[in-house]
PDB file of N, CA and C in Angstrom:
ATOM      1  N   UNK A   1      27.185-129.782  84.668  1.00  0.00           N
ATOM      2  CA  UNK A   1      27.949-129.216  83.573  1.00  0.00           C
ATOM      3  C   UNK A   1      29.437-129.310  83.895  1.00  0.00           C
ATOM      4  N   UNK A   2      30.422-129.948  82.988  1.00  0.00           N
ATOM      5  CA  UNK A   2      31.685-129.827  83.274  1.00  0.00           C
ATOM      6  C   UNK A   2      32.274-128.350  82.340  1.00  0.00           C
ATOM      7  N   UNK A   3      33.036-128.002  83.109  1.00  0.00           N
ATOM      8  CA  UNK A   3      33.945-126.862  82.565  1.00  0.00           C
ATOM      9  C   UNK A   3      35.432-127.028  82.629  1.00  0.00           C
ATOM     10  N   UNK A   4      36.306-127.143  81.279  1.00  0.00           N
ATOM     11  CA  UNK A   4      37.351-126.993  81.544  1.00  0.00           C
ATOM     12  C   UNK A   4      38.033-125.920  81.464  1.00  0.00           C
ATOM     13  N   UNK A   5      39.187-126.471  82.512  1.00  0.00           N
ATOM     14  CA  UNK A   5      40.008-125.468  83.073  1.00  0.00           C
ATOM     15  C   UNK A   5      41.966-125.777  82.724  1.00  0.00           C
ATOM     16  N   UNK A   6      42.104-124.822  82.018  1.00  0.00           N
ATOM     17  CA  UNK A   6      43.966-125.269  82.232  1.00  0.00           C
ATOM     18  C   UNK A   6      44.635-124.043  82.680  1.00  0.00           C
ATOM     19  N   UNK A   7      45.050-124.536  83.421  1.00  0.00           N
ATOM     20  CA  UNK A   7      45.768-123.014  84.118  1.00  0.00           C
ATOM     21  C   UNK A   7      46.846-122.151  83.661  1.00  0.00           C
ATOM     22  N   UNK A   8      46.615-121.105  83.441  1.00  0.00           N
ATOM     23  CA  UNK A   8      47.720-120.230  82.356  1.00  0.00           C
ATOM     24  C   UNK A   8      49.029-120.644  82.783  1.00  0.00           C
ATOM     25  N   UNK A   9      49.656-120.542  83.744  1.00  0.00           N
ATOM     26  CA  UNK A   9      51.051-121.147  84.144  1.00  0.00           C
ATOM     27  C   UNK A   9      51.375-122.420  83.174  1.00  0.00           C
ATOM     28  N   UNK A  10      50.693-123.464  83.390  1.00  0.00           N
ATOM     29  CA  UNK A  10      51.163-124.973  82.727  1.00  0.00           C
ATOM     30  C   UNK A  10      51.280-124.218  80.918  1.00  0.00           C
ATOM     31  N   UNK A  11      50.916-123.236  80.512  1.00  0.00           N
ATOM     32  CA  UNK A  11      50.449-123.113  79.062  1.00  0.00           C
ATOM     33  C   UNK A  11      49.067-123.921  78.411  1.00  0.00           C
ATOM     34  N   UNK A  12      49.589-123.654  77.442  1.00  0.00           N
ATOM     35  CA  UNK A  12      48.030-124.065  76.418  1.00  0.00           C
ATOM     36  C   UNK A  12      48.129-125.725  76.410  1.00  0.00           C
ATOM     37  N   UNK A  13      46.789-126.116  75.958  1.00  0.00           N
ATOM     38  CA  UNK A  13      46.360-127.334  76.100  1.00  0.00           C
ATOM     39  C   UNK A  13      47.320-127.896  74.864  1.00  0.00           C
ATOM     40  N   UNK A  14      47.361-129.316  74.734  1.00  0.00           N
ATOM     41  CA  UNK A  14      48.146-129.405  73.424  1.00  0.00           C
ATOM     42  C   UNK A  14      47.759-129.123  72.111  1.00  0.00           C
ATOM     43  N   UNK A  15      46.024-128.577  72.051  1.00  0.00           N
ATOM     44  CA  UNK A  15      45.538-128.942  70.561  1.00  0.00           C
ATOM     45  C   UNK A  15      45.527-127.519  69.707  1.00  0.00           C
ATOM     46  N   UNK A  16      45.883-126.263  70.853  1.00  0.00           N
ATOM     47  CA  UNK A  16      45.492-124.691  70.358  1.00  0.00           C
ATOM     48  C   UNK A  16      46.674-124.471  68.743  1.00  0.00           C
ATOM     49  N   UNK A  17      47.909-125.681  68.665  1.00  0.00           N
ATOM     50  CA  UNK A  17      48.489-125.094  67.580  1.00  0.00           C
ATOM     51  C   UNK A  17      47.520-125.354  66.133  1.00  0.00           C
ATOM     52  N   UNK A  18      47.091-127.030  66.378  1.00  0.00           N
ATOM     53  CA  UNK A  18      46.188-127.113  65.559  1.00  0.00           C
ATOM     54  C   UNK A  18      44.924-126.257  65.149  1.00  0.00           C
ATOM     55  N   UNK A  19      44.569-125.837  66.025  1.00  0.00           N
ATOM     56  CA  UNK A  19      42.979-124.704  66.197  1.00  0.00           C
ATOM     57  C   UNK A  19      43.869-123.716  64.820  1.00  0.00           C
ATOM     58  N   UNK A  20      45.086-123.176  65.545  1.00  0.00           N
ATOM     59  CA  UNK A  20      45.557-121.820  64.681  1.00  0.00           C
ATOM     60  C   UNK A  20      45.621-122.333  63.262  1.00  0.00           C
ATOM     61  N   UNK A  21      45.898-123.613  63.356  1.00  0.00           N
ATOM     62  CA  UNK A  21      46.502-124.053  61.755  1.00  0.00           C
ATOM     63  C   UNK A  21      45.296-124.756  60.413  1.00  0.00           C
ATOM     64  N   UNK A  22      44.544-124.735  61.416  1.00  0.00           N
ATOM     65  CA  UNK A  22      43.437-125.525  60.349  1.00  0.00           C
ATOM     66  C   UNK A  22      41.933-124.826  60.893  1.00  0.00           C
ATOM     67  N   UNK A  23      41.365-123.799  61.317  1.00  0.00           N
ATOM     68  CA  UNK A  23      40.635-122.694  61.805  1.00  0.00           C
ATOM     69  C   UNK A  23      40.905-121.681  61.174  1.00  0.00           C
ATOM     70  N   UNK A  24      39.889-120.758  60.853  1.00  0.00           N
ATOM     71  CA  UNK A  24      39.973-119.118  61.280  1.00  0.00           C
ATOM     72  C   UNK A  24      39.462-118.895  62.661  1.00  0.00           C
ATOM     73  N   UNK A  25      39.338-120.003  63.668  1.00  0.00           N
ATOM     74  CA  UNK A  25      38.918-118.877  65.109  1.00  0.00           C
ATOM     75  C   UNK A  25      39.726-118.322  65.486  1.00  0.00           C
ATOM     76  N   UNK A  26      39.621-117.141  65.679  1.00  0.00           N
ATOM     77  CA  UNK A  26      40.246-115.900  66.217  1.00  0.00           C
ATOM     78  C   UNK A  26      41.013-116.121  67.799  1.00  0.00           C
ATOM     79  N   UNK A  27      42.360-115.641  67.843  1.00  0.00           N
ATOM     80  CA  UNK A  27      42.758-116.126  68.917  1.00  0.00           C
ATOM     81  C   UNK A  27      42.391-116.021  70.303  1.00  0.00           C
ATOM     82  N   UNK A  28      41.251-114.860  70.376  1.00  0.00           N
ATOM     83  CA  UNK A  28      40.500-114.922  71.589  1.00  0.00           C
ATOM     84  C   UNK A  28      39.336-115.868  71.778  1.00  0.00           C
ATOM     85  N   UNK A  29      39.069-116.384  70.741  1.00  0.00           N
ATOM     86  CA  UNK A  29      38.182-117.110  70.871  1.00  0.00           C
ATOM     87  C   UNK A  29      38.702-118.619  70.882  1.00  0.00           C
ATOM     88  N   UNK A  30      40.461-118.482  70.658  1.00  0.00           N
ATOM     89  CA  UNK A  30      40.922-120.399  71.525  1.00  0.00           C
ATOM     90  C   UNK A  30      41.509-119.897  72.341  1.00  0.00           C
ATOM     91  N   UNK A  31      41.517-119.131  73.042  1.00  0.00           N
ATOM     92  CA  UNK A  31      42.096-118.764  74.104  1.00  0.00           C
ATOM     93  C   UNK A  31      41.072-119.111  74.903  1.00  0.00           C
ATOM     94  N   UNK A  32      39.289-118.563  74.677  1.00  0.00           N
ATOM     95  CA  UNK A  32      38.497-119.113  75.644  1.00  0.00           C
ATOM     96  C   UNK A  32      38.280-120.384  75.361  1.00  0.00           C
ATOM     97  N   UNK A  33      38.427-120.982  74.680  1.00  0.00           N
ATOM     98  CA  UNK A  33      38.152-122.905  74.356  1.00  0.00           C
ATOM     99  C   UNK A  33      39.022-122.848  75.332  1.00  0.00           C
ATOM    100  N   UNK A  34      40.182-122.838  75.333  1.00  0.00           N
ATOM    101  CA  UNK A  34      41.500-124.073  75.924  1.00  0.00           C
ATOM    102  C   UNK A  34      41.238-123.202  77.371  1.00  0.00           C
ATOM    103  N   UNK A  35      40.384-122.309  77.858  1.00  0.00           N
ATOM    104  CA  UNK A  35      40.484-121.892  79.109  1.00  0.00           C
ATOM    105  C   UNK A  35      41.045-120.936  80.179  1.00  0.00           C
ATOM    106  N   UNK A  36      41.610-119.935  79.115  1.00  0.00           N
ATOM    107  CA  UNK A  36      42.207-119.260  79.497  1.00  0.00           C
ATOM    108  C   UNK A  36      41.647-117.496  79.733  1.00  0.00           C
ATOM    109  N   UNK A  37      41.592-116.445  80.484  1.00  0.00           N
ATOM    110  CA  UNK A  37      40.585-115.436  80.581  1.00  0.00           C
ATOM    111  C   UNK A  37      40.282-114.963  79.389  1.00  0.00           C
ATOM    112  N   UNK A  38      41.602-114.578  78.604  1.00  0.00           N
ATOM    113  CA  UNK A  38      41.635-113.694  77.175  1.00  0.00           C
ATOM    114  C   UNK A  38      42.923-114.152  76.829  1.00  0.00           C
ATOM    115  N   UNK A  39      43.019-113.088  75.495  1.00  0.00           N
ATOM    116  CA  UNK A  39      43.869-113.865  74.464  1.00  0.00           C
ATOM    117  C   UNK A  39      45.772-113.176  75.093  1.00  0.00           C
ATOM    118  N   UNK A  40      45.534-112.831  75.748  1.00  0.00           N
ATOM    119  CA  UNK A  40      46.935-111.960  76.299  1.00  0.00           C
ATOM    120  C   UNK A  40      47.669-113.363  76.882  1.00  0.00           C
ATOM    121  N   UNK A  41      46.936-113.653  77.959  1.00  0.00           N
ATOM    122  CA  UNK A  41      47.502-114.481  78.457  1.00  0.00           C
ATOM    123  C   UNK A  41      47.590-115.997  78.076  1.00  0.00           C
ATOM    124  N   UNK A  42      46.578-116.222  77.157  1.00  0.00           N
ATOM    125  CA  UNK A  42      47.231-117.062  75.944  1.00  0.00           C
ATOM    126  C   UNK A  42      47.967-117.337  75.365  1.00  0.00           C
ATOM    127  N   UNK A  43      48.448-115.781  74.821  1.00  0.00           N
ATOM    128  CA  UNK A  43      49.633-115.506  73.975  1.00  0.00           C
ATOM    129  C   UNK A  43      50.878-115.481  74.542  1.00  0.00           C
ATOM    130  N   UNK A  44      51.035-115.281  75.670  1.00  0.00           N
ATOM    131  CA  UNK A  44      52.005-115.414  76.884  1.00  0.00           C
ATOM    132  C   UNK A  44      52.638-116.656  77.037  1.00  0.00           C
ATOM    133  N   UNK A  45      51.656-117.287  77.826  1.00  0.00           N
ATOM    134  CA  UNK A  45      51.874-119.099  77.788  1.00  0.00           C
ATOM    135  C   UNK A  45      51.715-119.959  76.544  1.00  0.00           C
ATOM    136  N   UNK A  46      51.202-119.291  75.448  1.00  0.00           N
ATOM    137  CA  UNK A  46      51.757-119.736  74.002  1.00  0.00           C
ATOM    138  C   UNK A  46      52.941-119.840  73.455  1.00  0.00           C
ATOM    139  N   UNK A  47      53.493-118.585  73.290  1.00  0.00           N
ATOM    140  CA  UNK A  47      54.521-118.135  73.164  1.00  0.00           C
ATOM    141  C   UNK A  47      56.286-118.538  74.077  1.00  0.00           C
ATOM    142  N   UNK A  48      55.621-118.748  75.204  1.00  0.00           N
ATOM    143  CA  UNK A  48      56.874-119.481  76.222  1.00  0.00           C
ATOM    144  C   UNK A  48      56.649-121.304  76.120  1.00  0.00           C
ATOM    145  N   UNK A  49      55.770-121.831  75.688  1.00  0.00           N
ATOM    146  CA  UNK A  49      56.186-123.009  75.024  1.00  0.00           C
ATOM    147  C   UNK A  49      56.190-123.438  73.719  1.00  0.00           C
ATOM    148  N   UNK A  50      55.713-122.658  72.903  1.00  0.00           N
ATOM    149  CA  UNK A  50      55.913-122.713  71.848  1.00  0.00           C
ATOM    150  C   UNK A  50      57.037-121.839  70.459  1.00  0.00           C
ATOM    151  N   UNK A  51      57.487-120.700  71.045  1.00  0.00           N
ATOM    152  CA  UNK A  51      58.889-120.186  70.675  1.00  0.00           C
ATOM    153  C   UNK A  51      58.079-119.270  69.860  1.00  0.00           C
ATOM    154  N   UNK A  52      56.906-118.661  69.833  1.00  0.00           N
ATOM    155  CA  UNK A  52      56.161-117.753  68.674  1.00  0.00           C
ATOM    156  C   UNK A  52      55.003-117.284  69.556  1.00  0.00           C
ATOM    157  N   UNK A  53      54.305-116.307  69.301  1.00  0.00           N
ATOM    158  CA  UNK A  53      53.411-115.832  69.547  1.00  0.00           C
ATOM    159  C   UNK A  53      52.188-116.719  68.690  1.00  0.00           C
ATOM    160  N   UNK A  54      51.068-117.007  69.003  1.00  0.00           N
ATOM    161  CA  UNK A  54      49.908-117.529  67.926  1.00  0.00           C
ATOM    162  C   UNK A  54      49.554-116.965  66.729  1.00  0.00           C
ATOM    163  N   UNK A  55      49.783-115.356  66.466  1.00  0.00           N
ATOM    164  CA  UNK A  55      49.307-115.108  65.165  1.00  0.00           C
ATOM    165  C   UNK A  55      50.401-115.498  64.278  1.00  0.00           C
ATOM    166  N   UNK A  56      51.682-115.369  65.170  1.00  0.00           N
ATOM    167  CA  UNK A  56      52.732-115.909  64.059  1.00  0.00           C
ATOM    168  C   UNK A  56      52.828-116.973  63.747  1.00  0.00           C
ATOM    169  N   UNK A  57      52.592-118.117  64.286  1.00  0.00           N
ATOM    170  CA  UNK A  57      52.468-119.402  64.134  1.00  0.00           C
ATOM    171  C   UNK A  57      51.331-119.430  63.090  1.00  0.00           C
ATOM    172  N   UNK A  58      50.014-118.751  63.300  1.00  0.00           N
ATOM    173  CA  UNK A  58      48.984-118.839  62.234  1.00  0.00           C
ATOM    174  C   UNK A  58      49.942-118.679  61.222  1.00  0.00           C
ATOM    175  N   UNK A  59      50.165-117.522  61.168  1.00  0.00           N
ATOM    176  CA  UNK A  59      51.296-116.827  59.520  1.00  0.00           C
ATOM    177  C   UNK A  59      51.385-117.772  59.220  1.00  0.00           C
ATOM    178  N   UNK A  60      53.115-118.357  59.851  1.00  0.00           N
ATOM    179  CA  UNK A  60      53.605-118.987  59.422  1.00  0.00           C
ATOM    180  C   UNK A  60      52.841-119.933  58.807  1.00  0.00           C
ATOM    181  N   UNK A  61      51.922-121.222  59.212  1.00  0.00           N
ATOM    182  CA  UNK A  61      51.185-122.274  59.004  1.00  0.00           C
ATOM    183  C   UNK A  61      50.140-121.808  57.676  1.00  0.00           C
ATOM    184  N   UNK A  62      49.906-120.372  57.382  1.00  0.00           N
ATOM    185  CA  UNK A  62      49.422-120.401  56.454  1.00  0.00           C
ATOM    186  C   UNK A  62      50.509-119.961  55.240  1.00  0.00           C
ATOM    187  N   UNK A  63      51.564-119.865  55.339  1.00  0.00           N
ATOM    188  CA  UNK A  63      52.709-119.582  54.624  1.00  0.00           C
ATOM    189  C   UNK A  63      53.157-121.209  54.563  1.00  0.00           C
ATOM    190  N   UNK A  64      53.178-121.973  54.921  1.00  0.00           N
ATOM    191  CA  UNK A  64      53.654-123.356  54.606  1.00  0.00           C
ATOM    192  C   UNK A  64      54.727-123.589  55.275  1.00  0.00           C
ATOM    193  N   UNK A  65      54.819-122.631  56.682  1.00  0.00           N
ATOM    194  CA  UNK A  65      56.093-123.056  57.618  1.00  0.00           C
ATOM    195  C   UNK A  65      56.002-123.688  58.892  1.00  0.00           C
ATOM    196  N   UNK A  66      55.187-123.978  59.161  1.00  0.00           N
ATOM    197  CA  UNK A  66      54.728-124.667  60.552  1.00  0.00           C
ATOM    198  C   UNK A  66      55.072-126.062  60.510  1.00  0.00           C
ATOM    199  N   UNK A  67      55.494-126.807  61.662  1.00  0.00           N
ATOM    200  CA  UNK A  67      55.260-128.215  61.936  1.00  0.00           C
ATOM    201  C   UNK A  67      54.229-129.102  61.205  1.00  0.00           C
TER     202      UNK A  67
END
């Protein structure tokens, strides 16, 4: 069985903005896809490369402001 792993330091994998933008999975639940314990520290290393926290980025992306 392979398991991936990305380590909270590097941040999120590249695909979690998409997950938020075209998904309803709940951010603990791409927080465990992309590998990370829970959604805190997701939101952490989300947020420091991406300039937003994930639910705001959801917002936004469902408001028609996202990338």
């Amino acid at each position: 069985m392979v398991t991936l792993q990305v380590p909270a330091r590097t941040g999120p994998a590249p695909w979690p903005p998409r997950l938020l933008r075209d998904t309803d999975i709940d951010v603990q639940g791409i927080a465990l896809m992309v590998g990370f314990n829970n959604a805190d520290n997701f939101a952490t290393a989300f947020r420091e490369r991406v300039g937003v926290p994930p639910s705001a980025y959801r917002k936004a992306s469902l408001d028609g402001n996202s990338d």
